[in-house]
Protein backbone atom coordinates (compact mmCIF):
# COMPACT_ATOMS: atom_id res chain seq x y z
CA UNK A 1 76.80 101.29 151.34
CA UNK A 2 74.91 98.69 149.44
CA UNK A 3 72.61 101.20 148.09
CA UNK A 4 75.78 102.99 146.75
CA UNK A 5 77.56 100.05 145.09
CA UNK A 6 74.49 99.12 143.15
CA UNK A 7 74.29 102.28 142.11
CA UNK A 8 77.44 102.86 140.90
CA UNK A 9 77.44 99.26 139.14
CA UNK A 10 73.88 100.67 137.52
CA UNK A 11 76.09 103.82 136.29
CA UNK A 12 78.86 101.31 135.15
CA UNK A 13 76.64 99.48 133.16
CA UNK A 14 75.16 102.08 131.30
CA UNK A 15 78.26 103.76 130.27
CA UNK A 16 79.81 100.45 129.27
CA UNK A 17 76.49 100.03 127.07
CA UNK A 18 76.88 102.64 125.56
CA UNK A 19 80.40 102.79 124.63
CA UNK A 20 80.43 99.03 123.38
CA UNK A 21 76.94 100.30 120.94
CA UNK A 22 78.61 103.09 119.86
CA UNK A 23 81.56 100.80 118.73
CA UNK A 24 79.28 98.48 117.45
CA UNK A 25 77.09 101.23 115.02
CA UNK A 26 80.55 102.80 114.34
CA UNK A 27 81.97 99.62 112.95
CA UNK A 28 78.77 98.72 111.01
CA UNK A 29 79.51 101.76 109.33
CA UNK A 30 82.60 101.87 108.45
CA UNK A 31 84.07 100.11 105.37
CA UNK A 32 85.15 96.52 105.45
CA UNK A 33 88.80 96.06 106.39
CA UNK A 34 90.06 93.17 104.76
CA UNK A 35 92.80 92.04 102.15
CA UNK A 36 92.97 91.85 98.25
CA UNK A 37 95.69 92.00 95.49
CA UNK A 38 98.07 93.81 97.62
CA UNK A 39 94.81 95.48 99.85
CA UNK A 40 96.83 95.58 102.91
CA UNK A 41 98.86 92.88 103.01
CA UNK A 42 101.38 93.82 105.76
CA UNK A 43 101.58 94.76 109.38
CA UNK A 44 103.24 98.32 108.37
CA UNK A 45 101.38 99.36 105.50
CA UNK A 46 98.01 98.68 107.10
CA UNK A 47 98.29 101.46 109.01
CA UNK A 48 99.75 103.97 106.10
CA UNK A 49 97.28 103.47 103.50
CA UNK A 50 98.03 106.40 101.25
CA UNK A 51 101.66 104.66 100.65
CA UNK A 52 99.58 101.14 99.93
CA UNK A 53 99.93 99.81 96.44
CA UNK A 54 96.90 97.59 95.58
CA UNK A 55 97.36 96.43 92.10
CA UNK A 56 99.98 96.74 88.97
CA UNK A 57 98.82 96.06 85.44
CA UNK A 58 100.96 95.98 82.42
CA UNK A 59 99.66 95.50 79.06
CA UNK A 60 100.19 96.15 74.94
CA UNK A 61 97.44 98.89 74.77
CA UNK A 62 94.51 97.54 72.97
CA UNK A 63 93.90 100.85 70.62
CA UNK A 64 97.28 101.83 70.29
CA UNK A 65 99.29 98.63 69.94
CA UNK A 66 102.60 100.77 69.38
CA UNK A 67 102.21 101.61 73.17
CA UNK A 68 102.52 100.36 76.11
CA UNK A 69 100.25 100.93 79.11
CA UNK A 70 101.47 100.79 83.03
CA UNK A 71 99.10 101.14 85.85
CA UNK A 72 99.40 101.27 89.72
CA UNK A 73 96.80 101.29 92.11
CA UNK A 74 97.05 102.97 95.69
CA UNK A 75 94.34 103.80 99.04
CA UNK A 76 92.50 100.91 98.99
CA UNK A 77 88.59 100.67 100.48
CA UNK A 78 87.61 104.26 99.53
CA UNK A 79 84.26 104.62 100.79
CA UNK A 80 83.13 107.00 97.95
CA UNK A 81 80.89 109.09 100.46
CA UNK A 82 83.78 109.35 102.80
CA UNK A 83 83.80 112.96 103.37
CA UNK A 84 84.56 115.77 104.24
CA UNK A 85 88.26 115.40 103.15
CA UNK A 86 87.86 112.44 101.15
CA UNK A 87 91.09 111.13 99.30
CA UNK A 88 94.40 111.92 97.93
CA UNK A 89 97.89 110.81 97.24
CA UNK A 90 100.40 111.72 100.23
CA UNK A 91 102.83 115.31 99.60
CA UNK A 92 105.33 113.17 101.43
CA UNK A 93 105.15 110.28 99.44
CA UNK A 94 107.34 109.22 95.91
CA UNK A 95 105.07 107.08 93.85
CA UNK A 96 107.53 104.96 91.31
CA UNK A 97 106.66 103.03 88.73
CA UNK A 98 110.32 100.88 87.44
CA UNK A 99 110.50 99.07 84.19
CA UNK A 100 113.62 96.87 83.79
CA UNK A 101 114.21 96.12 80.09
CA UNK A 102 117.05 93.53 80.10
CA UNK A 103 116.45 90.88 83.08
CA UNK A 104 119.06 91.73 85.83
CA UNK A 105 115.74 92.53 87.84
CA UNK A 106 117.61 96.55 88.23
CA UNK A 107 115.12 98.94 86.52
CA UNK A 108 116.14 100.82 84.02
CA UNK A 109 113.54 103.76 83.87
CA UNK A 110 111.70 105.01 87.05
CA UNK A 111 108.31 107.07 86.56
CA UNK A 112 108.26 109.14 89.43
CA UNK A 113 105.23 110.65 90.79
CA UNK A 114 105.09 113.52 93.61
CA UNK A 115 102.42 115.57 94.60
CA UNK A 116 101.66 119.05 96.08
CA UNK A 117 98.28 120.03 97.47
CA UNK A 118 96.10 123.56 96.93
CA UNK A 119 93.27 124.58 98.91
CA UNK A 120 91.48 127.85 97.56
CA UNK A 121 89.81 128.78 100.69
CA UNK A 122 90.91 127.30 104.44
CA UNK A 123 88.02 128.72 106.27
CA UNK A 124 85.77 126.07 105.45
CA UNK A 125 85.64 122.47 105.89
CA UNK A 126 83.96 122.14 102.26
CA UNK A 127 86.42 119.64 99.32
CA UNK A 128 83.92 121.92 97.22
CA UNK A 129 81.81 124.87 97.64
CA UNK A 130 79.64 124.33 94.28
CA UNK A 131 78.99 122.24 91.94
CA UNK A 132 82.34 121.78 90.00
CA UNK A 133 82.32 122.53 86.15
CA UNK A 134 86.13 121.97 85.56
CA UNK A 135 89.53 121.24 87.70
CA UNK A 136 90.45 125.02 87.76
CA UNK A 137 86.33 125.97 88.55
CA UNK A 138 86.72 128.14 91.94
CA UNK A 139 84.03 126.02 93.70
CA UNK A 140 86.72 123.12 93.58
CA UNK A 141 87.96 123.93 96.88
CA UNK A 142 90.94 121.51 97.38
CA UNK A 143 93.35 120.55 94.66
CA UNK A 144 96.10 118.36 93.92
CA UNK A 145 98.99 118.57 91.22
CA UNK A 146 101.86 116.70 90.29
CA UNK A 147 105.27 116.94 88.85
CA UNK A 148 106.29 113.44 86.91
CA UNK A 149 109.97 112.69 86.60
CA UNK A 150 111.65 110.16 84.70
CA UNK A 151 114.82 108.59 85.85
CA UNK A 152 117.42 106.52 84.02
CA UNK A 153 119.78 104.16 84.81
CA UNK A 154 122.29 101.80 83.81
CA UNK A 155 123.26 98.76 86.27
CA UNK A 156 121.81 100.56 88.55
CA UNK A 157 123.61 104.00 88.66
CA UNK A 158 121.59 106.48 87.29
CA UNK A 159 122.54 108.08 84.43
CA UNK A 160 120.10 110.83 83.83
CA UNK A 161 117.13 112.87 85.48
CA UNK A 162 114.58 114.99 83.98
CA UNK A 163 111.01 116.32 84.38
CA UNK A 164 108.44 115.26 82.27
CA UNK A 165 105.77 117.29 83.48
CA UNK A 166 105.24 120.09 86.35
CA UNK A 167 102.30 121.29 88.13
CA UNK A 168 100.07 118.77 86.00
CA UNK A 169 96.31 118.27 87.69
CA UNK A 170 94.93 115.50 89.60
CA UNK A 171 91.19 114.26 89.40
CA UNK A 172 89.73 114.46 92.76
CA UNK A 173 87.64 112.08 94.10
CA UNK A 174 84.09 111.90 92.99
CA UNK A 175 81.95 113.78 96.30
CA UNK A 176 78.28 113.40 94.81
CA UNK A 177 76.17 113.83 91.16
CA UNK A 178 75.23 117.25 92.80
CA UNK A 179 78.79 118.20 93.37
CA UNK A 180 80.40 117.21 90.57
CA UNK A 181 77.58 116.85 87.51
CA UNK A 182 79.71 116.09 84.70
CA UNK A 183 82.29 113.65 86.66
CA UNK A 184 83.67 112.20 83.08
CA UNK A 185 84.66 115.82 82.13
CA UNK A 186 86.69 115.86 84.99
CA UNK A 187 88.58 113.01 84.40
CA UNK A 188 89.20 113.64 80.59
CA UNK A 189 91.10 117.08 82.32
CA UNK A 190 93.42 115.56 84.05
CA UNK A 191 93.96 112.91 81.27
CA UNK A 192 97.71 115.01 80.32
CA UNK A 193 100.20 114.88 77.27
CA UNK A 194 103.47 114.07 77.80
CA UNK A 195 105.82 116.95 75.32
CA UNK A 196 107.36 115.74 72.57
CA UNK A 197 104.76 112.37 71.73
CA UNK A 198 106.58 111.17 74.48
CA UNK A 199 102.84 110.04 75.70
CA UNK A 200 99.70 110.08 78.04
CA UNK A 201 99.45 110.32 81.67
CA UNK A 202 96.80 110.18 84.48
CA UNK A 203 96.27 110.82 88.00
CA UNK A 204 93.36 110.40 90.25
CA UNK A 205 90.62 108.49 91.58
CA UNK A 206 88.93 105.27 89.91
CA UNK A 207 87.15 102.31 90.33
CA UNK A 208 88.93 99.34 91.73
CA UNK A 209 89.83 97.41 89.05
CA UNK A 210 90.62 94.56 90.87
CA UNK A 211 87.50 91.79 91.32
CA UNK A 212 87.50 88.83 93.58
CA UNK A 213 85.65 87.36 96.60
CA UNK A 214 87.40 88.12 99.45
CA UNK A 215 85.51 85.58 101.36
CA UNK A 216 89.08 83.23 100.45
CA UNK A 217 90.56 84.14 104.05
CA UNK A 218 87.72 82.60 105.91
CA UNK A 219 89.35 78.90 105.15
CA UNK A 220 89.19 79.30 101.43
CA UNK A 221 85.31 80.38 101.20
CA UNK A 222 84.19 78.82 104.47
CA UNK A 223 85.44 75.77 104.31
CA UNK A 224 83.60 74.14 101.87
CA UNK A 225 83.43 76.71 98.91
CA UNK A 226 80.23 78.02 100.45
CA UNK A 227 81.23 81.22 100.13
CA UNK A 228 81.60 82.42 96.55
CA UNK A 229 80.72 84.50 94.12
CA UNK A 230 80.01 88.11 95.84
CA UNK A 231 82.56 90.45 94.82
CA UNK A 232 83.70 92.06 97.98
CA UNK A 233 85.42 95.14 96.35
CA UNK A 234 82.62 96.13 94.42
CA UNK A 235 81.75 99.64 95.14
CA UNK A 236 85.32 100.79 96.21
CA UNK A 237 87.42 103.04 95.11
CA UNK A 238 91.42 103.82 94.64
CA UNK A 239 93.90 106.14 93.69
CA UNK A 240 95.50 105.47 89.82
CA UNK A 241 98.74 106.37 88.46
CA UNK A 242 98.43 105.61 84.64
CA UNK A 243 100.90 106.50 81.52
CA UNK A 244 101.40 104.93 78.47
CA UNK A 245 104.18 105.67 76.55
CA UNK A 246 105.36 104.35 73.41
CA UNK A 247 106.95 100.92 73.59
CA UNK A 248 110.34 101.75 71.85
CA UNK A 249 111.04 103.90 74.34
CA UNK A 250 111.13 101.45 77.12
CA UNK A 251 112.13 97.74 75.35
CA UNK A 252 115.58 97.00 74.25
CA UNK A 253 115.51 96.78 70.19
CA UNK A 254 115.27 92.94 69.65
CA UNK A 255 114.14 92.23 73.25
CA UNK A 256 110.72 92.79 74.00
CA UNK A 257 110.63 91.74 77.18
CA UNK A 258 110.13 94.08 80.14
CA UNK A 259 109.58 93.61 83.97
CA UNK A 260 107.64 95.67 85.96
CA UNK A 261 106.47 96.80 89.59
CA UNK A 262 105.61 99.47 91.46
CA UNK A 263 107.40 101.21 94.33
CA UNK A 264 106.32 104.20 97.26
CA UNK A 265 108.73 105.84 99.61
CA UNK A 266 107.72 108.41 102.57
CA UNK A 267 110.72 110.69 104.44
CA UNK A 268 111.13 109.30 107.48
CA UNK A 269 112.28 111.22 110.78
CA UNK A 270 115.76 112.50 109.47
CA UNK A 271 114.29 113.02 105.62
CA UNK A 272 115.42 110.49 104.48
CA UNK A 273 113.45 108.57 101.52
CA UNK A 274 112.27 104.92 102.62
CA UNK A 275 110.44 102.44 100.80
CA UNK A 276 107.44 101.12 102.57
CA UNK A 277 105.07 99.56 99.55
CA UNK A 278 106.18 97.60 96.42
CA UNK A 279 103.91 95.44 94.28
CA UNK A 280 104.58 93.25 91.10
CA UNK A 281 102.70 90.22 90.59
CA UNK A 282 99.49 89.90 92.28
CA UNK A 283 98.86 87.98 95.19
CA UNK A 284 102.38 87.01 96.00
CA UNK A 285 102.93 89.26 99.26
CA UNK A 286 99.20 87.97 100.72
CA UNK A 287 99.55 84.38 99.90
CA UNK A 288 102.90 83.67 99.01
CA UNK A 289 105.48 85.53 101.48
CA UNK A 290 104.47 84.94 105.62
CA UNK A 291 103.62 87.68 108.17
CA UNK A 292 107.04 87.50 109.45
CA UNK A 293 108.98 88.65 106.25
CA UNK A 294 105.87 90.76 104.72
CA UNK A 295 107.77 94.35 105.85
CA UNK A 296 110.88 93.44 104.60
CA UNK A 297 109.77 92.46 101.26
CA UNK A 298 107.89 96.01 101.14
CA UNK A 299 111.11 97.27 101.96
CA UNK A 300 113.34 95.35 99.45
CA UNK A 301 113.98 95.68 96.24
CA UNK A 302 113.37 92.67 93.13
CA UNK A 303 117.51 92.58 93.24
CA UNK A 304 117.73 91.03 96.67
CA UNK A 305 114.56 88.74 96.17
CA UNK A 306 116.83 85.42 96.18
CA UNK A 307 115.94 85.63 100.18
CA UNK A 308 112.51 84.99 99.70
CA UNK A 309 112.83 82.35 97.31
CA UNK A 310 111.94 79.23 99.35
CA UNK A 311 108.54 80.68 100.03
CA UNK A 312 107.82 80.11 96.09
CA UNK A 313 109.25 77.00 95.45
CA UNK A 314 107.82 75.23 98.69
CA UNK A 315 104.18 77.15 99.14
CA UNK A 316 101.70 77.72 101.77
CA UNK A 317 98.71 77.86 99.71
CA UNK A 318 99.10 74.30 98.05
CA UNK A 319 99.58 72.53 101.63
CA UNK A 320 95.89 74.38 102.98
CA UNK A 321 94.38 73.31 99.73
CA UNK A 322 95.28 69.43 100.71
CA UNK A 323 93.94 70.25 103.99
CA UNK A 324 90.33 71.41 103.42
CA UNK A 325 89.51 70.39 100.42
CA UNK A 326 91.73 67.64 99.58
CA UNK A 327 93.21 68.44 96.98
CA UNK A 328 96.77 66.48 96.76
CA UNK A 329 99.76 69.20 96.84
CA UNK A 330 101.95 69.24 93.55
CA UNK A 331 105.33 68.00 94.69
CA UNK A 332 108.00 70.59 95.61
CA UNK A 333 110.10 72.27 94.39
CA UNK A 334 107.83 74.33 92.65
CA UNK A 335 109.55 75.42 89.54
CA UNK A 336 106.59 76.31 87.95
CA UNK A 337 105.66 79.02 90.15
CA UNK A 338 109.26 80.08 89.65
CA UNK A 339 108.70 80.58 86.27
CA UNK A 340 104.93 82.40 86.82
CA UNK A 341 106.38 84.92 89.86
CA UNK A 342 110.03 85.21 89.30
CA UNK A 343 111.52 84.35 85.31
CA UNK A 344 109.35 84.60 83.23
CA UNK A 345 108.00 81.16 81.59
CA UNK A 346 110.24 80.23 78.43
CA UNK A 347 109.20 80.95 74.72
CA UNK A 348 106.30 83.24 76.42
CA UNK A 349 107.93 86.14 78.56
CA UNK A 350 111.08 85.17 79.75
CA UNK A 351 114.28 87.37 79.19
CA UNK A 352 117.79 86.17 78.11
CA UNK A 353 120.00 85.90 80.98
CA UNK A 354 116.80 86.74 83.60
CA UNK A 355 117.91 87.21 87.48
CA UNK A 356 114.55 85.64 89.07
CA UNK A 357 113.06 88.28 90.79
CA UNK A 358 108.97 89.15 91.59
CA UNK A 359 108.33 91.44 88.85
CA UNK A 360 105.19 91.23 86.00
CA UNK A 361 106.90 90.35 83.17
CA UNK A 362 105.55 91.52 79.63
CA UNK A 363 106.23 90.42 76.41
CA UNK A 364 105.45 93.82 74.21
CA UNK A 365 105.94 91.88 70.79
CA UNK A 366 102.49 89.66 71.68
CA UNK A 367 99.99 91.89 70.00
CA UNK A 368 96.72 92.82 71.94
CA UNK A 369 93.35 90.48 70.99
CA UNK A 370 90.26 91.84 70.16
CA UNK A 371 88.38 89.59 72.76
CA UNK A 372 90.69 88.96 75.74
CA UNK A 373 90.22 85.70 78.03
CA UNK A 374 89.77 86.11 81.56
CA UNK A 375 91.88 83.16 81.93
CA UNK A 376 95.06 84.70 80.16
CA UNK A 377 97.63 82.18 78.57
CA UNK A 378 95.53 79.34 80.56
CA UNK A 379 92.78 79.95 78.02
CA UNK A 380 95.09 80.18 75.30
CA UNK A 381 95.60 84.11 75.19
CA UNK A 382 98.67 84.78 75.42
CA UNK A 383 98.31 88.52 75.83
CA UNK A 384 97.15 88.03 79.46
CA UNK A 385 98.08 86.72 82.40
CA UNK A 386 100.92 86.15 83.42
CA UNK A 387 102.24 87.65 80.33
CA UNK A 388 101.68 91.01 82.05
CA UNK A 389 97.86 92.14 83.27
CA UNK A 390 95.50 93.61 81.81
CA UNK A 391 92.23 94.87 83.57
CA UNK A 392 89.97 92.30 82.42
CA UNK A 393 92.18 89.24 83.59
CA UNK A 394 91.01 87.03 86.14
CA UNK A 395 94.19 86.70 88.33
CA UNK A 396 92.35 85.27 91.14
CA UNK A 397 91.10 81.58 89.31
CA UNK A 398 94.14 81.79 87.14
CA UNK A 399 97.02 81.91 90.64
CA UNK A 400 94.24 79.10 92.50
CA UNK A 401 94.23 77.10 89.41
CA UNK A 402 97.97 77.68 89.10
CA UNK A 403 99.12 77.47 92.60
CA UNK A 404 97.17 73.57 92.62
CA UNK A 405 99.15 72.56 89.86
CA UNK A 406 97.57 73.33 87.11
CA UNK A 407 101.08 73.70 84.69
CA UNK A 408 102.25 70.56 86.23
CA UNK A 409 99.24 68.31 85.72
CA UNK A 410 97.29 68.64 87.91
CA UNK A 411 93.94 69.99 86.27
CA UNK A 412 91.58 72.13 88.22
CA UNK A 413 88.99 74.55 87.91
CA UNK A 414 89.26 76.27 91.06
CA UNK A 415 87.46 79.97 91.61
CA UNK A 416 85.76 82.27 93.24
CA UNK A 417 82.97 82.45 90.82
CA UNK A 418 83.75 86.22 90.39
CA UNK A 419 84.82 86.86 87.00
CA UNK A 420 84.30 90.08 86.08
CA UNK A 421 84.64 93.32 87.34
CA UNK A 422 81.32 95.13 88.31
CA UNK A 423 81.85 98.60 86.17
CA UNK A 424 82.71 98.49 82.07
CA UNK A 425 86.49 99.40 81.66
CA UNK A 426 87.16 101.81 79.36
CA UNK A 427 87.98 101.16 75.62
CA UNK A 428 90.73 104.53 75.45
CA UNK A 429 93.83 105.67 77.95
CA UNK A 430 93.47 105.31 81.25
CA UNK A 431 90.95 102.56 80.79
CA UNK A 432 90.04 102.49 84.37
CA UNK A 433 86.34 102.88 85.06
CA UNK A 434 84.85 106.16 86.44
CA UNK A 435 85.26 105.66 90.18
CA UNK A 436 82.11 105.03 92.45
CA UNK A 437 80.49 108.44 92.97
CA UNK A 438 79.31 109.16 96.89
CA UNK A 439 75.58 109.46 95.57
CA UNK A 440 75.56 106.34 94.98
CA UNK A 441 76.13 105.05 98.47
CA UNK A 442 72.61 103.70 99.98
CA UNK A 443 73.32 101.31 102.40
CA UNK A 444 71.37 98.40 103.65
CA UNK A 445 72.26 96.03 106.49
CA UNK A 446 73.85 93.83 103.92
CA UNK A 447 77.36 95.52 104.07
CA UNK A 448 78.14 99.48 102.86
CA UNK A 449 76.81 99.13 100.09
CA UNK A 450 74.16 96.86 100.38
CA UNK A 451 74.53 93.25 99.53
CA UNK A 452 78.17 92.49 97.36
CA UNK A 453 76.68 90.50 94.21
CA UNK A 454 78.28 91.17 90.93
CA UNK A 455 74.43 91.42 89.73
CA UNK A 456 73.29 93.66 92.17
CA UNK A 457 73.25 97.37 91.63
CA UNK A 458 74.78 100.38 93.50
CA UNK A 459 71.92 102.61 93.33
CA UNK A 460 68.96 101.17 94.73
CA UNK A 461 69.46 100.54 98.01
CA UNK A 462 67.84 101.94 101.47
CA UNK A 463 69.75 103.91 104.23
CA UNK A 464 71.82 102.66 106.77
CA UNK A 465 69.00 102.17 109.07
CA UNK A 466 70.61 99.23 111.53
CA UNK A 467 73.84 101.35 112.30
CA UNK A 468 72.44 104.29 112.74
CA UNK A 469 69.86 103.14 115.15
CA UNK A 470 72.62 101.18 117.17
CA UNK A 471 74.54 104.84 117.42
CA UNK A 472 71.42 106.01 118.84
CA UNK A 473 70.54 103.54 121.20
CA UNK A 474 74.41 103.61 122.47
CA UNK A 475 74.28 107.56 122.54
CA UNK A 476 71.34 107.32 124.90
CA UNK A 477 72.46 104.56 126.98
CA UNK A 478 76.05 106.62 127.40
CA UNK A 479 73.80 110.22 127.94
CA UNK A 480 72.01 107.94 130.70
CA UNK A 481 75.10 106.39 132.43
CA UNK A 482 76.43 110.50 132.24
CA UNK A 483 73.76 111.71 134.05
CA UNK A 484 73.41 108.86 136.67
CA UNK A 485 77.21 109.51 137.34
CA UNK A 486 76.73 113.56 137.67
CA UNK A 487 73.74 112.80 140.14
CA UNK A 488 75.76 110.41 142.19
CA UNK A 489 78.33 113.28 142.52
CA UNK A 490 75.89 115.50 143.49
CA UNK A 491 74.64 113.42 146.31
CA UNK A 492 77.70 110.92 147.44
């Protein structure tokens, strides 16, 4: 009996080695799981990324200042090698973008985005079967398309539907240099004209715009501001939604103010559309609205945001601050932050009349600059943040700085010491960088792609070596503990 048991604990041991290495060399593979802008902020949405909004930006276009650019961001942490499907916005999803053009936080127009997929060939596993010369090139195996619709409305009825575009192509994600050669071609394909000058549209993959250090959830960069200054999203990618239209067509003549934010709804059970994901102003349902009200405010709309209202004017973030690094609190109530996240700040972007509600506010009469400040209207550029977003802003130092009473006083010059993103935007519609391509993935035991400095390139690092040797070792110690149990069988 004895000789049994140990046995059978030997065979225990072995499979629970190898399972637990196999975890292990699984997770040091896979990409980092963690929360940005609006990165998965919520319980729900964690778990349905293709509905996740990331990031909206709103901005005066910098080459055409007679237009006005909107962008959403969805799917964060897209490992760029992460084939063989790789990425793509959901058939079942609605992907709005609202603009509300006189205050009473209702939108007025609703860009509405929904999308149909196309596979050429189903018996093979291959996105592509070639190397892809153009979005209708045969060796593109699977292919998305959308139809964009425009809604209006007036206090909230609508009063007219139409389609802007049908059957309009996607750019797919970017597989590898030897898949897709001339990546930039493809994007400039799906780049689409709205009819009538009515304007420019774009969907597909990109870069993540959004730069930080993420390191800010470990007790504000370990505790002691150890932690900086390695932006943690480098190297990711995410699905856009882009248009830019021309700015008469969305602002009130002789108010130029608009508010905007972005909205996704998925059929549920009975068909029904639900909204699961909204996202105005950065930051404010990660740091600003608790775990226990994050779903419903990804379920409400900027109308009913009068509920959530405490969580502004008395805030989490300020209290922390005090707590690690000492930093005394600004006293409540915070009406400054009511102004950043839910009016609009007077004589900057505030509309006549304004219901306070979390939308990004943009003034489209403040002309673009020809050298933006990362700081925004902190710096003295009033084209940026909070006066909308544009890619280049540095939302992260300008809510810390903020959020410790910077507008009341209290001067600071708190950061994370990452203030740029790592890829060039563009200078021309969508603006968004070329996403990450998979070829460039060469990991190193310093994270997916290799250690996350702003300074440190994509493209020269080793393979995966560490991960894939714990897989091994786990494979064999599970193969081990298989056999040990089949000969135990054989002779119990």
């Amino acid at each position: 009996m004895p000789t049994r048991l140990t046995r059978r604990s030997k065979t225990a041991g072995l499979l629970a080695t190898g399972a637990a290495l196999l975890a292990a060399g699984a997770v040091s593979l896979a990409p980092l799981q963690a929360t940005a802008s609006s990165h998965r902020e919520a319980p729900l949405i964690s778990g349905q990324p293709q509905y996740d909004n990331t990031d909206v930006y709103a901005f005066v276009s910098p080459d055409r200042p007679d237009t006005t650019t909107l962008v959403a961001n969805f799917l964060p942490f897209q490992e760029p090698a992460g084939g063989p499907n790789f990425y793509k916005f959901a058939q079942d999803g609605r992907y709005e973008i609202n603009v509300d053009n006189d205050g009473d936080s209702l939108p007025e127009f609703t860009y509405r985005w929904t999308f149909q997929d196309r596979y050429r060939n189903k018996n093979t596993f291959l996105y592509n079967t070639g190397p892809v010369q153009s979005l209708d090139d045969p060796d593109l195996n699977f292919r998305q398309t959308y139809d964009l619709t425009l809604i209006q409305r007036r206090a909230g009825a609508v009063t007219g539907t139409r389609t802007l575009i049908s059957g309009a192509p996607v750019a797919p994600s970017h597989v590898g240099d030897a898949s897709m050669p001339d990546y930039r071609k493809l994007r400039q394909q799906a780049v689409t004209q709205l009819p009538g000058g009515g304007g420019t549209v774009f969907a597909g993959q990109a870069d993540d715009p959004f730069f930080l250090d993420l390191r800010v959830f470990d007790l504000l960069y370990g505790g002691n501001l150890k932690e900086v200054g390695n932006d943690t999203l480098r190297g990711y990618n995410v699905q856009t939604l882009a248009i830019q239209v021309p700015t008469a067509s969305l602002a009130k003549p002789g108010q130029p103010i608009i508010g905007v934010y972005s909205a996704v709804k998925r059929h549920n059970a009975v068909g029904e559309a639900v909204q699961v994901s909204r996202l105005g102003m950065p930051l404010v349902n990660e740091v600003v609205i608790p775990i226990r009200d994050k779903d419903r405010f990804n379920a409400s709309v900027p109308w009913h945001d009068a509920q959530f209202g405490k969580y502004v004017t008395d805030p989490e973030l300020p209290k922390l601050l005090q707590a690690i690094y000492k930093l005394p609190a600004p006293a409540t109530p915070r009406n400054d932050l009511v102004q950043v996240f839910l009016t609009g700040v007077p004589k900057l972007n505030q509309p006549p009349g304004v219901r306070p509600a979390e939308q990004m506010r943009l003034n489209t009469s403040i002309p673009p600059t020809a050298a933006p400040k990362r700081l925004g209207v902190l710096d003295g550029d009033n084209a940026g943040y909070p006066n909308g977003r544009r890619l280049t802003d540095d939302v992260v130092d300008i809510s810390l700085q903020v959020v410790a009473g910077e507008l009341v006083g209290k001067k600071n010059d708190l950061g994370d010491s990452v203030n740029a993103n790592d890829q060039k935007f563009g200078t021309n519609f969508p603006y968004v960088a070329l996403p990450t391509s998979g070829s460039a993935v060469r990991s190193t035991a310093g994270g997916v792609f290799g250690p996350r400095s702003a300074n440190s390139p994509v493209e020269d690092e080793g393979l995966p070596i560490v991960p894939l040797a714990v897989l091994a070792a786990g494979a064999a110690f599970l193969s081990g503990g298989l056999w040990a149990w089949a000969r135990s069988r054989r002779t119990g």
